[in-house]
Protein backbone atom coordinates (compact mmCIF):
# COMPACT_ATOMS: atom_id res chain seq x y z
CA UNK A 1 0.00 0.00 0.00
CA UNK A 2 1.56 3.15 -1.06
CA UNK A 3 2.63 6.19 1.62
CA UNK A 4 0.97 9.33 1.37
CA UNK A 5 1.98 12.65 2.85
CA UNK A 6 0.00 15.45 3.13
CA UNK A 7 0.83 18.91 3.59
CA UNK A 8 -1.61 21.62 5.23
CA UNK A 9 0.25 25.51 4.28
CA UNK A 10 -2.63 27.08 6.62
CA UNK A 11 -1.57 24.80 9.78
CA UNK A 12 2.26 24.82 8.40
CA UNK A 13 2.01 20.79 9.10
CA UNK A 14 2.37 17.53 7.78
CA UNK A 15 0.80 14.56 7.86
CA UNK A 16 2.37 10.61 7.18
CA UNK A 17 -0.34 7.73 6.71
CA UNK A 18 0.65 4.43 5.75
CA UNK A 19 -2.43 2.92 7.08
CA UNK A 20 -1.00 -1.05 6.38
CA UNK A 21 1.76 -0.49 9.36
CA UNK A 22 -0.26 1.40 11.52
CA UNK A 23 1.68 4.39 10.90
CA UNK A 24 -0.04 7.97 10.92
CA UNK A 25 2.35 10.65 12.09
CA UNK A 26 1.86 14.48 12.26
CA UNK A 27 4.60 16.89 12.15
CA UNK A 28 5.53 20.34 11.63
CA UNK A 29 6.10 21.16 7.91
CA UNK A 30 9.05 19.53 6.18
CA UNK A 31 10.35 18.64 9.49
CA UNK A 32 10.18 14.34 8.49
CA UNK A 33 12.60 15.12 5.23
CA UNK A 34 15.43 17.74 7.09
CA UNK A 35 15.19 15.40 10.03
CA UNK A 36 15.95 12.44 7.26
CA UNK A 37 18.75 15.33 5.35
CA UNK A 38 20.66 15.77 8.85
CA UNK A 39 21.26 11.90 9.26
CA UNK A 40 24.55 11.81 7.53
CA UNK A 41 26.35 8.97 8.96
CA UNK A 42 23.93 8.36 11.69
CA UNK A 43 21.57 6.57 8.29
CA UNK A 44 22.72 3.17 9.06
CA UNK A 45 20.99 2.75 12.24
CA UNK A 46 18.04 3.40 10.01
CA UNK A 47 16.06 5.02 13.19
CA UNK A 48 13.88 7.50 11.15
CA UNK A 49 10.11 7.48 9.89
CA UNK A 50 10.86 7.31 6.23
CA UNK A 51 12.85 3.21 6.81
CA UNK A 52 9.74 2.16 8.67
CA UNK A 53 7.85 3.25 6.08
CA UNK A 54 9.52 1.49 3.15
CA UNK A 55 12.26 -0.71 5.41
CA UNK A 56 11.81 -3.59 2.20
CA UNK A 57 12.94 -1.21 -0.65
CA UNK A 58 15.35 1.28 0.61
CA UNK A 59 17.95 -0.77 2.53
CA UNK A 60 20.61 0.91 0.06
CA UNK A 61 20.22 4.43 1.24
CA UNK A 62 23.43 5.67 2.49
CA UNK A 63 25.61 8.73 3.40
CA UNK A 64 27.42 8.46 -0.29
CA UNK A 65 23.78 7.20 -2.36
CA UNK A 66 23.28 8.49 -5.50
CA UNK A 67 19.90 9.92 -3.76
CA UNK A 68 20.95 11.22 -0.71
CA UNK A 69 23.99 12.77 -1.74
CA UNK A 70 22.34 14.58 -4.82
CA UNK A 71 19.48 15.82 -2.38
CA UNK A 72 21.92 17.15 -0.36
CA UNK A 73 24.26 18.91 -2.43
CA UNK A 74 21.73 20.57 -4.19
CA UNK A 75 20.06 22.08 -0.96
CA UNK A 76 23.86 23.17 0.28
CA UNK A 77 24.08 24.79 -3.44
CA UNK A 78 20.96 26.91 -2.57
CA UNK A 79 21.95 27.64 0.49
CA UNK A 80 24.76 28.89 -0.27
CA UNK A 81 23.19 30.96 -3.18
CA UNK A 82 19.34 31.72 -2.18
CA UNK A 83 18.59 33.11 -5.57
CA UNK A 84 19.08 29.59 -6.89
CA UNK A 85 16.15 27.91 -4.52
CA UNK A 86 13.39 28.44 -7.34
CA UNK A 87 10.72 25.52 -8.55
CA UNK A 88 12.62 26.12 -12.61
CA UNK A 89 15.76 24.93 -10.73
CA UNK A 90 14.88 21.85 -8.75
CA UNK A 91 12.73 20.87 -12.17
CA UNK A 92 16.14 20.55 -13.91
CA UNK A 93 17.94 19.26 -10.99
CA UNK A 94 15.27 16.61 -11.47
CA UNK A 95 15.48 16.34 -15.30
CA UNK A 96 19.51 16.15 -14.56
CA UNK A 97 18.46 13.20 -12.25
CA UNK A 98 16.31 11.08 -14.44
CA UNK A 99 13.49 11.91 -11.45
CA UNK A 100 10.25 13.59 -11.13
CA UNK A 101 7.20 14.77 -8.82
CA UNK A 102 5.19 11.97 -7.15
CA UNK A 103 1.65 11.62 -8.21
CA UNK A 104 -0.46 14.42 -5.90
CA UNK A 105 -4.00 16.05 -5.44
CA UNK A 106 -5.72 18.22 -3.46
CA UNK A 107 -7.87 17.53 -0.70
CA UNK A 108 -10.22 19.66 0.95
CA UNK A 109 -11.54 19.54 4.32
CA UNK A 110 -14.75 21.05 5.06
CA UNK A 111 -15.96 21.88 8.78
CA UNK A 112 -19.43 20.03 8.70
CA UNK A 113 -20.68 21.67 12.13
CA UNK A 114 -21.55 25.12 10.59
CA UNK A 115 -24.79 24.29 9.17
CA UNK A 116 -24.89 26.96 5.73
CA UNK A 117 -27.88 27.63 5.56
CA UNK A 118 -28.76 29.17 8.46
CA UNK A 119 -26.30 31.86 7.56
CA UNK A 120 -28.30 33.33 4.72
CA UNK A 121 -31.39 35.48 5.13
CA UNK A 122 -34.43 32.36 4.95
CA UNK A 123 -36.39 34.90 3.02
CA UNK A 124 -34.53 35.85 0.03
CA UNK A 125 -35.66 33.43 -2.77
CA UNK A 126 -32.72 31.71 -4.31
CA UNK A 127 -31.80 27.78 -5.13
CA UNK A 128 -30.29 25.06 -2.85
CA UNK A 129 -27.37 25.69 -4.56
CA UNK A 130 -26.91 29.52 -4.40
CA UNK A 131 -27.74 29.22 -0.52
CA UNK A 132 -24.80 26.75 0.31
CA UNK A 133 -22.47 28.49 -2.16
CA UNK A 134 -23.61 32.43 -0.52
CA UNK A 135 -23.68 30.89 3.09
CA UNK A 136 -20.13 29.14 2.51
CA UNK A 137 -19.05 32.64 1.58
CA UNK A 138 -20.20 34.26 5.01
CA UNK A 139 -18.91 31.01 7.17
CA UNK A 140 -15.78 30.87 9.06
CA UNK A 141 -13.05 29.08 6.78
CA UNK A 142 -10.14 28.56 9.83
CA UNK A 143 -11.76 25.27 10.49
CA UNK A 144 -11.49 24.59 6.76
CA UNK A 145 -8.11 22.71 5.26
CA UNK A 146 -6.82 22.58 1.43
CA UNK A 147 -4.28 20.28 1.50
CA UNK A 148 -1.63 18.81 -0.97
CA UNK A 149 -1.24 15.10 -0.75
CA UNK A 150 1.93 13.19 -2.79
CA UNK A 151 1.34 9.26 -3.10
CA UNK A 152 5.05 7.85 -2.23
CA UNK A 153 6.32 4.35 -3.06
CA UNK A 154 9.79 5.35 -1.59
CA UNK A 155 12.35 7.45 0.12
CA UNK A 156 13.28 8.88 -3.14
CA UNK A 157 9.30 10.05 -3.57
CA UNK A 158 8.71 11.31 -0.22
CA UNK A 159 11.67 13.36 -0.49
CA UNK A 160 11.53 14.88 -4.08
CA UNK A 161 7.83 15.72 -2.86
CA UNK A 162 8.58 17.33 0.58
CA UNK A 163 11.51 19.60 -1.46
CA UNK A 164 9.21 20.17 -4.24
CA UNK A 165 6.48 21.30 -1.73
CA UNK A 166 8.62 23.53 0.35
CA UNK A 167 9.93 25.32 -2.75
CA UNK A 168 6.65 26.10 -4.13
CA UNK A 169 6.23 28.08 -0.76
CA UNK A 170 9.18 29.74 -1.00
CA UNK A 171 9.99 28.42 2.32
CA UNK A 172 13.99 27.75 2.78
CA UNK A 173 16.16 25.23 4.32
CA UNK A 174 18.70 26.41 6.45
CA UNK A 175 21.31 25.01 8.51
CA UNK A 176 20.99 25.76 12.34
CA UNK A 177 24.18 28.05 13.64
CA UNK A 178 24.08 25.94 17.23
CA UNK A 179 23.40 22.15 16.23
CA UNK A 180 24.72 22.16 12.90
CA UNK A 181 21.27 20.27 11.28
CA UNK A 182 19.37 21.58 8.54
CA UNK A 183 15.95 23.12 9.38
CA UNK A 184 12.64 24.77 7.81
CA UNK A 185 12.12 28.51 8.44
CA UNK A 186 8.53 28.28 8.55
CA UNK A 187 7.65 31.47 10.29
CA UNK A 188 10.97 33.44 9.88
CA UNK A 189 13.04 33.76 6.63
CA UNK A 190 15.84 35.28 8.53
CA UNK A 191 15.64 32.19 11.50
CA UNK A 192 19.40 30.42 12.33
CA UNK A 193 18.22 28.46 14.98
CA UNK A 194 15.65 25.36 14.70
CA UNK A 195 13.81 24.11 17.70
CA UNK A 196 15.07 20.78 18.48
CA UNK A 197 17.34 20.23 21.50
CA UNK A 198 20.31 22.07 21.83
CA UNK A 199 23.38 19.23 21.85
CA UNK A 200 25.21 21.53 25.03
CA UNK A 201 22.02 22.02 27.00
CA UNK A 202 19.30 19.43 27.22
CA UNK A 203 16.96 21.89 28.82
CA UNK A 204 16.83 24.23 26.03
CA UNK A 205 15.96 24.31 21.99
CA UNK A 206 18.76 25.65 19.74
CA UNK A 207 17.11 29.01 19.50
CA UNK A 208 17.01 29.56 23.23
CA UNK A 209 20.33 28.42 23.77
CA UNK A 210 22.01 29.19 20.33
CA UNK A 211 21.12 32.65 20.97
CA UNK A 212 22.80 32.85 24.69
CA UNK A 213 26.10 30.99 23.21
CA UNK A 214 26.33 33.70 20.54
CA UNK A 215 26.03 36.37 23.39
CA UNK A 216 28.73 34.75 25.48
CA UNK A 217 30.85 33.96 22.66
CA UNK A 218 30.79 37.69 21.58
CA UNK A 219 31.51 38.73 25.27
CA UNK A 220 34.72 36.10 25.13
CA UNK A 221 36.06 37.46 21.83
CA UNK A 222 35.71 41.11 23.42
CA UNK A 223 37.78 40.19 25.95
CA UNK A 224 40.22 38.24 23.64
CA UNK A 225 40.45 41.17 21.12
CA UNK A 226 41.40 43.01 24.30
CA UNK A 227 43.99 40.79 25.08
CA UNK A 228 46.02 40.99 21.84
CA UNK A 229 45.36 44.73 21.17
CA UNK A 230 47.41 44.63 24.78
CA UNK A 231 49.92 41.64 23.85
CA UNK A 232 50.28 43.55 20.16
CA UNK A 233 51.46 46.79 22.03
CA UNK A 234 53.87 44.89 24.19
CA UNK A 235 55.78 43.54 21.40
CA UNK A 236 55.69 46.45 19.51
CA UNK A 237 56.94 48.16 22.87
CA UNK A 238 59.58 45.89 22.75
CA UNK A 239 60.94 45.92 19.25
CA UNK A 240 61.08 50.04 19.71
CA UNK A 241 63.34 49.70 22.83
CA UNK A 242 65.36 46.97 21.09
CA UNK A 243 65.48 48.60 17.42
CA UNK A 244 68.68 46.25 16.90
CA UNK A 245 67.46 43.05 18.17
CA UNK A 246 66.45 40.92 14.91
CA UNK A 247 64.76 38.30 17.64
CA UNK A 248 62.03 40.09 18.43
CA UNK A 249 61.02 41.37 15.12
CA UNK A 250 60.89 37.87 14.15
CA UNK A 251 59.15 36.93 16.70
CA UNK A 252 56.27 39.86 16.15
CA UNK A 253 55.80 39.09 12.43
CA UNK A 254 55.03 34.94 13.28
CA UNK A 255 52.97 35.84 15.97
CA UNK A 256 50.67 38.06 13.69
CA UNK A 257 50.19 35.27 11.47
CA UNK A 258 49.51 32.94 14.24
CA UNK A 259 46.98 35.71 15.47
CA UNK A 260 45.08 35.02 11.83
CA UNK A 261 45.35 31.34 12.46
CA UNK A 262 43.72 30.93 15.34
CA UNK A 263 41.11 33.49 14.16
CA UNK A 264 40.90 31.11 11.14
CA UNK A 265 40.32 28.08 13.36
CA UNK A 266 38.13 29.27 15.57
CA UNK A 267 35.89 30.79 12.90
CA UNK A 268 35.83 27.08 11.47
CA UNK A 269 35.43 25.57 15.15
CA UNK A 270 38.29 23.77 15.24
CA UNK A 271 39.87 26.12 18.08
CA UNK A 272 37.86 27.86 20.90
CA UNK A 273 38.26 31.64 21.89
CA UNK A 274 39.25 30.00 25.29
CA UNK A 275 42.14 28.45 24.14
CA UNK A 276 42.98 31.42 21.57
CA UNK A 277 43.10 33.79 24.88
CA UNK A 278 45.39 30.73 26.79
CA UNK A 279 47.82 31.26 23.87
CA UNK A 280 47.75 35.11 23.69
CA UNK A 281 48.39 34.75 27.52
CA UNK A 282 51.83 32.34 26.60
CA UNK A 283 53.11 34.12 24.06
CA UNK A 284 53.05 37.22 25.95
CA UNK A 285 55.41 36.05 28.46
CA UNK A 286 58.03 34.57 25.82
């Protein structure tokens, strides 16, 4: 029995039904596929909706698959480049691919409560059909749902339908500044925190604890840029009180191109402002 997954753009939502397993899952929109996208190596425990859903035909899904891997690269592309997230480009990255959209409709859901009729005046003389049609006009439509619903056979289809979907919004994928996961910006374009649990703080999401990281970061690399303006001046200090000494020249001219190393490094994370102010510390004293 084929997987369907339905997206509600009102409610921002999603919705997985594969009724044969048991398996009808709700979610917030897109979250399933960047939840699948931030696996990486992690895809071989296979601990993720999309292999209970097809965990007969995908076995061969990997880090390096011709699927995952594509999927991937071209979401880092548009990241990268925003201007290059449009429905013209993922339709060639598809022709490119030999792939295409899963098989979809619309669905509508209508709130049955609100009786119609009783919302148009009982005396004006119209049709059956005029009154349901002028009292549907008048009724409240938040209880209402369009949805879009994509038929899937496998991985491959949810995923070229949950992209597909979220680029017809004009909704983008980003990549979380705190755990390093991609996410949907459903509500904020400008968002670089998601909401799952932050990986340093179990009792907080990624935007309430990315954002207090950022602040304390800043606050460390104030008081690190402090600390070389001050070792700077003493080796400068001591080059003009040594004109002659060919040492500590030397010595100055490495240690500003150490200072853009570890600048470097701990722009890439492989250093931490603690350790760059441990070094600036050290090297003062030689």
């Amino acid at each position: 029995m084929a997987v369907t997954i339905e997206f509600d753009d009102t409610r921002l939502t999603e919705r997985i039904n594969e009724p044969f397993k048991g398996i009808d899952e709700t979610n917030s929109l897109g979250m399933s596929f960047v939840d699948f996208l931030s696996l990486g190596k992690d895809l071989s425990s296979r601990n993720h909706i999309y292999f209970y859903l097809f965990d007969n035909f995908d076995r061969y899904i990997n880090e390096d698959s011709f699927l995952y891997s594509g999927i991937k690269e071209f979401i880092d592309i548009c990241i990268k480049d925003s201007s290059l997230y449009t429905l013209d480009n993922f339709m060639f990255f598809l022709h490119m691919q030999g792939l295409s959209i899963p098989q979809h409709h619309i669905e509508y859901y209508f709130n049955t409560e609100t009786v119609l009729e009783d919302l148009v005046n009982p005396y004006m003389q119209m049709s059956p059909m005029e009154r349901a049609i002028r009292g549907f006009t008048k009724c409240d439509k938040s209880k209402n749902a369009i949805t879009n619903v994509y038929t899937c056979d496998s991985i491959e289809d949810i995923c070229i339908a949950s992209l597909y979907h979220l680029i017809k919004l004009k909704t983008p994928i980003k990549i979380c500044a705190n755990c390093g996961k991609y996410f949907v910006a459903l509500r904020r374009s400008d968002a670089i925190y998601c909401d799952r649990i932050s990986p340093f703080n179990a009792a907080k999401t990624c935007k309430e604890d990315g954002s207090q990281r950022t602040f304390e970061e800043k606050l460390k690399m104030n008081e690190a840029e402090k600390l070389r303006r001050s070792v700077y001046q003493t080796l400068q200090m001591r080059i003009r009180r040594n004109p002659d000494d060919e040492y500590h020249k030397e010595y100055f001219e490495n240690w500003k191109k150490e200072v853009d190393k570890w600048k470097n490094d701990i722009k890439k994370g492989k250093k931490t402002t603690e350790e760059f102010i441990e070094w600036l510390n050290w090297s003062k004293m030689r």
